[in-house]
Protein backbone atom coordinates (compact mmCIF):
# COMPACT_ATOMS: atom_id res chain seq x y z
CA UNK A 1 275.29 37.03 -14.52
CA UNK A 2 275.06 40.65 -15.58
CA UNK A 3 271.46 41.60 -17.08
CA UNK A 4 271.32 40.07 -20.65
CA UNK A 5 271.01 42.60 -23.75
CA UNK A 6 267.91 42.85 -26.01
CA UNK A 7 268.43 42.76 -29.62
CA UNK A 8 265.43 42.63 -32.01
CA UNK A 9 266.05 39.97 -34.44
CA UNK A 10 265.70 40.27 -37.85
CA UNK A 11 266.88 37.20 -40.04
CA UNK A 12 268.81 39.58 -43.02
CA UNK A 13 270.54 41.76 -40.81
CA UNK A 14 274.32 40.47 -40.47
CA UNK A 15 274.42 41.12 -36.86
CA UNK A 16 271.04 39.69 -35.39
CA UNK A 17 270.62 37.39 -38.21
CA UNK A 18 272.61 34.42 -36.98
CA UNK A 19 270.93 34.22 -33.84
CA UNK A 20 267.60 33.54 -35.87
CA UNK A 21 267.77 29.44 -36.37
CA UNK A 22 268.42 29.30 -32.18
CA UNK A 23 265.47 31.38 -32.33
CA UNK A 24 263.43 28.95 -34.73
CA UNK A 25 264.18 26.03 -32.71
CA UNK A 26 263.40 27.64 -29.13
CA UNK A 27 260.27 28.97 -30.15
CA UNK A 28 259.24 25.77 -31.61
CA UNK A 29 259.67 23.94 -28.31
CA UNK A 30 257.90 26.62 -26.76
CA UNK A 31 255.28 25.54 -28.99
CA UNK A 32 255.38 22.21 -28.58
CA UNK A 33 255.29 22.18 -24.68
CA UNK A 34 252.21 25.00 -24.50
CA UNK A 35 250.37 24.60 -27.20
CA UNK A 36 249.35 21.01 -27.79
CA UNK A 37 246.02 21.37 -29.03
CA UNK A 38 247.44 23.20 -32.35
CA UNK A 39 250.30 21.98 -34.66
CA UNK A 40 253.41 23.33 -32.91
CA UNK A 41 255.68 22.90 -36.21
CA UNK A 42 252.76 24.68 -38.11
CA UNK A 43 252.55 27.55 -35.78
CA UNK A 44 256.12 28.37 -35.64
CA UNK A 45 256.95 28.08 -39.54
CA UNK A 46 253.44 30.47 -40.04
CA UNK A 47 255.18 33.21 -37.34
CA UNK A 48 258.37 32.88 -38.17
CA UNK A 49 258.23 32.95 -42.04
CA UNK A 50 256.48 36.25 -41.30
CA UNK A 51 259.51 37.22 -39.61
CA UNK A 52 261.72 36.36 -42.37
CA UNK A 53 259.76 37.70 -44.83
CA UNK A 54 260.22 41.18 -43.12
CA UNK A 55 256.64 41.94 -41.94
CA UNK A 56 256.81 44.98 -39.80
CA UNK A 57 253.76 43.36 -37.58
CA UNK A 58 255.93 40.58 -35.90
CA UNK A 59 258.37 42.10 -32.79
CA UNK A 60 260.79 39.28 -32.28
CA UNK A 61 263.17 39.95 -29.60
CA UNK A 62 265.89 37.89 -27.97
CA UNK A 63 267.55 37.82 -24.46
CA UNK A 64 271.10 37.47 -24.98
CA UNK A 65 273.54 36.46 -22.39
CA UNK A 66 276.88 38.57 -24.17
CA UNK A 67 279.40 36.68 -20.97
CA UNK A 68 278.06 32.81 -22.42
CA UNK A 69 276.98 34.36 -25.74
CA UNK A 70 273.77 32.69 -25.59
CA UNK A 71 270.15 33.42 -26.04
CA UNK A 72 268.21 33.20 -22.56
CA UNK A 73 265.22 34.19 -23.67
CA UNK A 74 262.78 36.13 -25.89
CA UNK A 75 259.50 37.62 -26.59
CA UNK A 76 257.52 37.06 -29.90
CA UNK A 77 254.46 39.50 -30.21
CA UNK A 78 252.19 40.27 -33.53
CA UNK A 79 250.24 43.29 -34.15
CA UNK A 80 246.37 42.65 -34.73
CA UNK A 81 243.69 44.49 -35.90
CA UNK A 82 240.25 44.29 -36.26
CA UNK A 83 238.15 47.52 -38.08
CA UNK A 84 240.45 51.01 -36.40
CA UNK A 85 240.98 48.51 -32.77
CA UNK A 86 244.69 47.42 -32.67
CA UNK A 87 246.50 45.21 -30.05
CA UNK A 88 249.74 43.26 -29.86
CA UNK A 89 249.15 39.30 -29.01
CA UNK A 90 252.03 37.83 -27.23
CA UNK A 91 252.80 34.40 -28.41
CA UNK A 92 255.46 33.88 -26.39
CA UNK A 93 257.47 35.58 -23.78
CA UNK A 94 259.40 33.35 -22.06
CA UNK A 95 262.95 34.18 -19.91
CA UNK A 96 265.20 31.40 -18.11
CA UNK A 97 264.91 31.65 -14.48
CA UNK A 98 267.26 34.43 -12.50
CA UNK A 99 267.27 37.05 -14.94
CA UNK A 100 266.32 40.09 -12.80
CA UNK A 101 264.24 42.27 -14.93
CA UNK A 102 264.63 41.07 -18.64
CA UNK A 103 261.01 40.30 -19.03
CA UNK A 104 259.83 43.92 -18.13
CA UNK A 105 262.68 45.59 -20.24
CA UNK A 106 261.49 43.01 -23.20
CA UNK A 107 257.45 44.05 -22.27
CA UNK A 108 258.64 47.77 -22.57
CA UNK A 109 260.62 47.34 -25.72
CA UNK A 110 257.48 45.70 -27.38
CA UNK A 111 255.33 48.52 -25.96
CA UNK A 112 257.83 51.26 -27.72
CA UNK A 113 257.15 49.24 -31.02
CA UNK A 114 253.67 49.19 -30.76
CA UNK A 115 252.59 52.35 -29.26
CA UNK A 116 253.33 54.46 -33.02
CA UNK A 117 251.61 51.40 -34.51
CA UNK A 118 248.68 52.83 -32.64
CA UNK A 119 247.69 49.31 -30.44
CA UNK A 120 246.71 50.31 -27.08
CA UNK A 121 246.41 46.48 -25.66
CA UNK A 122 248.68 43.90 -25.07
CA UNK A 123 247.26 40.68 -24.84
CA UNK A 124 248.35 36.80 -24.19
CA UNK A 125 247.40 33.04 -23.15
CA UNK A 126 247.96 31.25 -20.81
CA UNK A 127 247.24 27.77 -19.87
CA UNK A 128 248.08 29.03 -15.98
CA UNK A 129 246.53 31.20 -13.98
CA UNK A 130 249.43 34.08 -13.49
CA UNK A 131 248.39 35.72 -9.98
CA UNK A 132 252.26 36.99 -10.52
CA UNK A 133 252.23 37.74 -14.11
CA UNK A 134 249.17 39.97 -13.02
CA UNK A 135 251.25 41.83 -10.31
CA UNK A 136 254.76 42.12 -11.49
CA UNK A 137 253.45 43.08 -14.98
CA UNK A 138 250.18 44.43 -14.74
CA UNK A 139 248.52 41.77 -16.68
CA UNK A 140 244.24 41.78 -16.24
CA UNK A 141 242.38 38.78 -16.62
CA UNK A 142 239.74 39.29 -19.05
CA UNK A 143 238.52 36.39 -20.28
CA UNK A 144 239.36 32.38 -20.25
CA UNK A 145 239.92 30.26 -23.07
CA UNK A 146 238.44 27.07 -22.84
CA UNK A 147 238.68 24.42 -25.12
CA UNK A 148 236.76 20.98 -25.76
CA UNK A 149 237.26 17.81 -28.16
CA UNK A 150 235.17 17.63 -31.29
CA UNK A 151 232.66 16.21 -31.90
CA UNK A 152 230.63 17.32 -28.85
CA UNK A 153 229.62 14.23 -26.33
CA UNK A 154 227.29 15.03 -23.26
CA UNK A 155 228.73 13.48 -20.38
CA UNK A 156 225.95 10.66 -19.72
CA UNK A 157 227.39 9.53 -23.77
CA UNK A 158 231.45 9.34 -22.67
């Protein structure tokens, strides 16, 4: 399979808009599978009606397979700020398997977006730890999330 094309998707225009609802639905099993502990359906209508809606800090961008016309994968990012420090927060960036170099075109597309938005970070999760991620993309690992059930119980009251 030749390399697949990368077409930032926005939902009004008539020639990326019809690949939005495949979009919506492969997100939202992203969700679902890697992101348990929040409401997957929740997540993905909150994103995704930002995306509709036009909001210049969501970068949705699919994979598209033009031989199959299919969507092989995609990258959903947000800009974030907090006081004059902006990043982009990858939500998802996912690619089906054999696709050469898609993800690092789609990480370099996503940088050209947010670099005039001024970010100068590009951050994710991930409930792995991505020794490969870190090498083939230049990832850092800067912090772990961790997560516990509420309410608190010491181990001696499980």
């Amino acid at each position: 399979m030749a390399s697949p094309i990368l077409v930032r998707v926005d939902p009004m225009n008539d020639q990326t808009g019809p690949a939005f609802p495949a979009l919506c639905l492969r997100i939202r099993d992203f969700m679902r599978e890697h992101f348990p502990e929040g409401d997957p359906d929740i997540m993905t209508r909150q994103v995704l009606g930002r995306v509709a809606v036009g909001d210049p800090a969501v970068f949705l961008l699919a994979m598209v397979d033009l031989d199959k016309g299919t969507i092989v994968g995609h990258l959903l990012c947000t800009l974030e700020q907090v006081g004059d420090k902006k990043w982009v927060y990858g939500w998802q960036a996912q690619v089906n398997p054999g696709l050469g170099d898609a993800l690092e075109r789609a990480f370099a597309a996503s940088d050209a977006w947010a670099a005039p938005l001024g970010a100068t970070t590009f951050a994710m999760t991930t409930p792995r730890a991505e020794k490969g991620w870190e090498k083939k993309y230049r990832f850092t690992s800067v912090r772990h999330v961790m997560s516990r059930p509420i309410p608190f119980k010491k181990e001696d009251d499980a």
